[in-house]
N, C-alpha and C. Protein backbone atom coordinates (compact mmCIF):
# COMPACT_ATOMS: atom_id res chain seq x y z
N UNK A 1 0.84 -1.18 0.00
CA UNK A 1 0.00 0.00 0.00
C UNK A 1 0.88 1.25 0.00
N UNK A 2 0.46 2.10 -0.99
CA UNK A 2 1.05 3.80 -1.21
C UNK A 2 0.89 4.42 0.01
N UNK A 3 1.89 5.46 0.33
CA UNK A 3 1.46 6.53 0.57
C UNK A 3 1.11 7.81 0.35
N UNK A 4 0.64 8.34 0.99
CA UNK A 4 -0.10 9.78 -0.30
C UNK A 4 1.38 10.68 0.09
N UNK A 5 1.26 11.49 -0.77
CA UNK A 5 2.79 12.62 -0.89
C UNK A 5 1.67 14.11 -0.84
N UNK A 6 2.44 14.68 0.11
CA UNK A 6 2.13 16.10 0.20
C UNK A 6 3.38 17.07 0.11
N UNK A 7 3.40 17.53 -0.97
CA UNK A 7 4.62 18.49 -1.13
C UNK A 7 4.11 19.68 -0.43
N UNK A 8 5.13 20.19 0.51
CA UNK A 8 5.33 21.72 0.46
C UNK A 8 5.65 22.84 -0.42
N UNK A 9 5.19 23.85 -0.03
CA UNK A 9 4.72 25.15 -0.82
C UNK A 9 6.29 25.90 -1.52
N UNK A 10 7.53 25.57 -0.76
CA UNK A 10 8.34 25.75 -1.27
C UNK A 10 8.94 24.77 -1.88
N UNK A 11 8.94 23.70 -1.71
CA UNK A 11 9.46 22.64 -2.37
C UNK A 11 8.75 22.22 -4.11
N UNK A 12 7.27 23.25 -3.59
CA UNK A 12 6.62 22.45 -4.46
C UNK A 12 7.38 23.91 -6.01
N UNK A 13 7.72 25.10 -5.38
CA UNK A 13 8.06 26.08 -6.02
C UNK A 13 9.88 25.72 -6.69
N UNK A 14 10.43 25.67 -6.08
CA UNK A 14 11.52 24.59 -6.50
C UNK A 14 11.58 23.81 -7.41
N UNK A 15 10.51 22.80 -7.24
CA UNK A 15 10.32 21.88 -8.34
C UNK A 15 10.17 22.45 -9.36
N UNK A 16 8.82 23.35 -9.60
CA UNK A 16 7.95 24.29 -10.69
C UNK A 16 9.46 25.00 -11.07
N UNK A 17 10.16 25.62 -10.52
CA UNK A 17 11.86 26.51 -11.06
C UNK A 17 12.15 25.84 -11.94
N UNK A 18 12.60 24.67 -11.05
CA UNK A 18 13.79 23.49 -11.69
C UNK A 18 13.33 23.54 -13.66
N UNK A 19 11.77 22.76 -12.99
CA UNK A 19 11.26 22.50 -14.66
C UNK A 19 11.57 24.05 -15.75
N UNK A 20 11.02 24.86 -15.22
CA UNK A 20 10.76 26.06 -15.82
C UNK A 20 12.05 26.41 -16.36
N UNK A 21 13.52 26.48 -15.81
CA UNK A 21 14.36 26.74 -16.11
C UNK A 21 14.96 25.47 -17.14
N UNK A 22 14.68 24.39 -16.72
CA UNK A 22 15.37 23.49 -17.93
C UNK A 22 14.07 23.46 -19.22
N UNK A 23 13.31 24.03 -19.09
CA UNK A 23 12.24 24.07 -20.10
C UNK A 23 12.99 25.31 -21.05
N UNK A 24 13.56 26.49 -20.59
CA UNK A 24 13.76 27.68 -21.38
C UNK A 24 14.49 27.41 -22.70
N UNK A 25 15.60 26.51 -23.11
CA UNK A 25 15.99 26.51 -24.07
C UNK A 25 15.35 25.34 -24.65
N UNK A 26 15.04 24.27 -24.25
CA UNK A 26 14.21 23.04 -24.73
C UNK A 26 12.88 22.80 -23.60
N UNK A 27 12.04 22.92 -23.99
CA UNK A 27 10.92 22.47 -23.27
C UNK A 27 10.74 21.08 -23.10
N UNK A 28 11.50 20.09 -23.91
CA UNK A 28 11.43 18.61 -23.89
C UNK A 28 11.97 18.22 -22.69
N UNK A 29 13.16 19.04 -22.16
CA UNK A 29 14.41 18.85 -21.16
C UNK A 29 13.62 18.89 -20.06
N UNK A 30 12.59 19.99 -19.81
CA UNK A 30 11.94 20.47 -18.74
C UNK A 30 11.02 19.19 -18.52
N UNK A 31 10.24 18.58 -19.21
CA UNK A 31 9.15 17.51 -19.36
C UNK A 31 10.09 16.61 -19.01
N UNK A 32 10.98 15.94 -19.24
CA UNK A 32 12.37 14.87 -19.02
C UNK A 32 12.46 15.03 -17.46
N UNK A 33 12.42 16.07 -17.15
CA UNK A 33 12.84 16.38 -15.40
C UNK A 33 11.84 16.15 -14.95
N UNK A 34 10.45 16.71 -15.00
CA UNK A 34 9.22 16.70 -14.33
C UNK A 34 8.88 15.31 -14.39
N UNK A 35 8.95 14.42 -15.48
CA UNK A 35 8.81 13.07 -15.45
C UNK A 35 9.31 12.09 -14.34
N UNK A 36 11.02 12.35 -14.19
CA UNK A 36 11.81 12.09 -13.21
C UNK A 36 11.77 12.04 -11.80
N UNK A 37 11.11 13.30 -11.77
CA UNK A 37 10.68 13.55 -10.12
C UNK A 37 9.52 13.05 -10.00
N UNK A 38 8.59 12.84 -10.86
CA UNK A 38 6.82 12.11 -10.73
C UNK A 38 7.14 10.55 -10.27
N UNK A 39 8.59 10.04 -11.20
CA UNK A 39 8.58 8.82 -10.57
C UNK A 39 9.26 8.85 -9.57
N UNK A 40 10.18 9.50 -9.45
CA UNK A 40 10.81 9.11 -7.98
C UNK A 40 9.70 9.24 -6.88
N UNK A 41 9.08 10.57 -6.59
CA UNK A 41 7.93 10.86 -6.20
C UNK A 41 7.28 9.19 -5.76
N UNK A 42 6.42 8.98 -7.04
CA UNK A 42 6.22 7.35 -6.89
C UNK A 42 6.71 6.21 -6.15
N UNK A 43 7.84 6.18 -6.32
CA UNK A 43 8.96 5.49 -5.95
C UNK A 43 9.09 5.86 -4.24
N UNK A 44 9.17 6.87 -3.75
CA UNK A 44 9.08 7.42 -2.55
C UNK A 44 7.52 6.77 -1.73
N UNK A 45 6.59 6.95 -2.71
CA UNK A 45 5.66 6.60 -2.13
C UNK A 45 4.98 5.07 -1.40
N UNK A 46 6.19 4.29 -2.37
CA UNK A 46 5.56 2.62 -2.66
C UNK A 46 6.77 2.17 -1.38
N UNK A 47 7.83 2.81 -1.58
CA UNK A 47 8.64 2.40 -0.30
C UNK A 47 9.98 3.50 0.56
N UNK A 48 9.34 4.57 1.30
CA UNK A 48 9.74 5.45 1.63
C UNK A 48 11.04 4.90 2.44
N UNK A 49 11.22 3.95 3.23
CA UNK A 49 12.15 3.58 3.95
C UNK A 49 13.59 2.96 3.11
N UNK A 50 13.04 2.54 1.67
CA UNK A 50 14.50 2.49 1.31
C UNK A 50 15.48 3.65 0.55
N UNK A 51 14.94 4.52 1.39
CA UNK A 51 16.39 6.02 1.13
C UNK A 51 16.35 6.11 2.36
N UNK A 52 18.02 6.35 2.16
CA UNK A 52 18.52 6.97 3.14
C UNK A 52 18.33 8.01 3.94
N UNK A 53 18.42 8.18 5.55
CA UNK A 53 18.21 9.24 6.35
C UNK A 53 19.04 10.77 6.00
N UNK A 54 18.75 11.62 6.04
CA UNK A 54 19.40 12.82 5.65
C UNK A 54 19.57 13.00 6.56
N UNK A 55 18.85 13.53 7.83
CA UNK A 55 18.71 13.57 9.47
C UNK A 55 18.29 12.82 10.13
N UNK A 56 17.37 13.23 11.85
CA UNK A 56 16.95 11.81 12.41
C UNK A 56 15.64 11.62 11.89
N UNK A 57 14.77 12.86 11.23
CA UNK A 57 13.76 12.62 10.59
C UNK A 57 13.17 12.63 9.51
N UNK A 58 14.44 12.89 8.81
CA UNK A 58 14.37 13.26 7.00
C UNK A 58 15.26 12.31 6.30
N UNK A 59 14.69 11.96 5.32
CA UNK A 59 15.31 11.41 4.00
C UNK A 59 15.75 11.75 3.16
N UNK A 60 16.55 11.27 1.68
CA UNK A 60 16.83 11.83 0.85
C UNK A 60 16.52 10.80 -0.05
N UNK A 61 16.43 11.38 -1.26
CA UNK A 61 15.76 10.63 -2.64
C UNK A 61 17.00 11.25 -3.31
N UNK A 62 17.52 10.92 -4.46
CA UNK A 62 18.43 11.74 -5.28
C UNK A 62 17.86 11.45 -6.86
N UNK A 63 17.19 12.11 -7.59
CA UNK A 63 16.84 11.94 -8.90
C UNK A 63 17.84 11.46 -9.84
N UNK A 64 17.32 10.41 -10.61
CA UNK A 64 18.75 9.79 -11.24
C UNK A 64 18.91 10.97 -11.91
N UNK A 65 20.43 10.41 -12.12
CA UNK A 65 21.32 11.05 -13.64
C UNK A 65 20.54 11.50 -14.57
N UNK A 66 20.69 12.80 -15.33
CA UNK A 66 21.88 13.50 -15.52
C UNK A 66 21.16 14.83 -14.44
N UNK A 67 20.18 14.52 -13.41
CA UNK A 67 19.64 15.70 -12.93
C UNK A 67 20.17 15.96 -11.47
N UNK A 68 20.67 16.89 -11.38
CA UNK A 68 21.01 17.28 -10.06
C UNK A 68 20.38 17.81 -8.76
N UNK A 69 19.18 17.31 -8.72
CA UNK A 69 18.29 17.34 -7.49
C UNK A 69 18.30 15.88 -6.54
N UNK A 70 18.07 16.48 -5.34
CA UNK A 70 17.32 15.35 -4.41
C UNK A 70 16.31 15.91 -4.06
N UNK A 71 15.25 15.07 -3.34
CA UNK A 71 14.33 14.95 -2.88
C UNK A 71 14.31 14.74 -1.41
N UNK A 72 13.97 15.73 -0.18
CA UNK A 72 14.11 15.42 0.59
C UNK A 72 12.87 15.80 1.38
N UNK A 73 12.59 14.69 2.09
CA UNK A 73 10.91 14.39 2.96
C UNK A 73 11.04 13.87 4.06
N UNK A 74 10.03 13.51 4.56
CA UNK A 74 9.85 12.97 5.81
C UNK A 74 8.37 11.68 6.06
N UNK A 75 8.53 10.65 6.38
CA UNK A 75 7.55 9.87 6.63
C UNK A 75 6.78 9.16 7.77
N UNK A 76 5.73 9.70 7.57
CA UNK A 76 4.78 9.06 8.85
C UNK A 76 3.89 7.57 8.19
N UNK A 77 4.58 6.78 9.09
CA UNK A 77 4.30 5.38 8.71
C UNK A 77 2.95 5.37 9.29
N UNK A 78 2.19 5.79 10.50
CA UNK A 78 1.06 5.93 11.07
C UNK A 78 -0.24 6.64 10.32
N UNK A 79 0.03 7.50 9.66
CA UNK A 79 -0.46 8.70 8.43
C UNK A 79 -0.63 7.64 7.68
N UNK A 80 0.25 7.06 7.59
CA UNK A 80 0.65 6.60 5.54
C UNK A 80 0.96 8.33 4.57
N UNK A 81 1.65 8.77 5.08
CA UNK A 81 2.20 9.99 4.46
C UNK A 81 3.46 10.37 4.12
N UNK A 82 3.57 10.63 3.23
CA UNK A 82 4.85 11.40 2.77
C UNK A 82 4.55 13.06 2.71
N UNK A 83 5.79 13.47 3.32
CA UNK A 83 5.66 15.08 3.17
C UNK A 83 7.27 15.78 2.25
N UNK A 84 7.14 16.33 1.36
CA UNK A 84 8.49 16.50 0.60
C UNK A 84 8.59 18.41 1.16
N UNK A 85 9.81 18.27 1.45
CA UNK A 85 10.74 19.38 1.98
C UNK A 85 11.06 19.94 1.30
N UNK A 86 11.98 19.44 0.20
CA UNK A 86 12.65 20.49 -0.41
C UNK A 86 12.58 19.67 -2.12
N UNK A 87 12.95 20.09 -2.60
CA UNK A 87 13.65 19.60 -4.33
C UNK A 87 15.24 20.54 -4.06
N UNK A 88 15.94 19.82 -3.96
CA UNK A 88 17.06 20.47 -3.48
C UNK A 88 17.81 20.45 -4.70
N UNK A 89 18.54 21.48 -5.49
CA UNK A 89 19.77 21.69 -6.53
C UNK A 89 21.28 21.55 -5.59
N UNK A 90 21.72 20.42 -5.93
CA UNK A 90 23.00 19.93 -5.48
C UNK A 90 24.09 21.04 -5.29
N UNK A 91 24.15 22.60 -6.16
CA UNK A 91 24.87 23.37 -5.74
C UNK A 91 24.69 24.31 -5.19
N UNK A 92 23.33 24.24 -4.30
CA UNK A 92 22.73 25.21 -3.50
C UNK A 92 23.93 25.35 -2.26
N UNK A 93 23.65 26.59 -1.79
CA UNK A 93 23.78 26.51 -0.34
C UNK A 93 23.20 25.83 0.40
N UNK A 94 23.97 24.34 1.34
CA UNK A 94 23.74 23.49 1.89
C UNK A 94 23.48 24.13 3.34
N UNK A 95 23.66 25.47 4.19
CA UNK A 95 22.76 26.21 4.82
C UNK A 95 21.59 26.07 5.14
N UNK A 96 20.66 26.85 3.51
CA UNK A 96 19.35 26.93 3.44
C UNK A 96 18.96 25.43 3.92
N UNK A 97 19.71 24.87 3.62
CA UNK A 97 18.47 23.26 3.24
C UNK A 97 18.75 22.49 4.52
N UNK A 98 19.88 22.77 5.24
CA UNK A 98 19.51 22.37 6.72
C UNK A 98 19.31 23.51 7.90
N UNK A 99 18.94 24.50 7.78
CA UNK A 99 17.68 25.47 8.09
C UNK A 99 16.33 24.87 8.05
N UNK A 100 15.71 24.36 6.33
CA UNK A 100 14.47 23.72 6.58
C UNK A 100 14.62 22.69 7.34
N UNK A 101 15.17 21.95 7.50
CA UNK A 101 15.12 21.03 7.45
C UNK A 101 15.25 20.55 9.39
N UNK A 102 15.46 21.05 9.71
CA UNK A 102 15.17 21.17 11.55
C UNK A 102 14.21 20.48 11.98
């Protein structure tokens, strides 16, 4: 059994970037990414426990190759919920993202 995924409002804005910006010179590129994260997304949902802990209460997903995001959430096995934190760009300031991530 799934669990349902509830993205956050910034994470969910992140994501919407990510695409938007790899959409500007090819819009195919952008659809290629959004695809990527729908399955991982998926993938998160059918078995949240096999990624790794980021913290004591967060995970990380890492979108395959050639995209440089992870996915990082949190799961309530009691819920049956997934909650996604961030869509994180690998050359962010690693700061911000353990700020949210508290």
């Amino acid at each position: 059994m799934s669990f349902a995924v509830k993205v956050d409002t910034e994470a969910e804005r992140e994501w919407h970037d990510a695409v938007r910006w790899y959409s500007g010179d090819n819009p195919e590129v952008g659809s290629r990414l959004n695809a990527a994260i729908l399955e991982l997304l998926r993938e998160i949902a059918r078995q949240p426990e096999r990624f790794g802990r980021a913290t004591k209460l967060t995970r990380k997903a890492k979108v395959p190759n050639p995209w440089p995001y992870s996915i990082y959430f949190t799961a309530d096995p009691d819920q049956r919920e997934i909650r996604v934190l961030a869509v994180w760009h690998g050359a962010r300031n690693p700061d911000e993202l353990r700020r949210r991530l508290r």
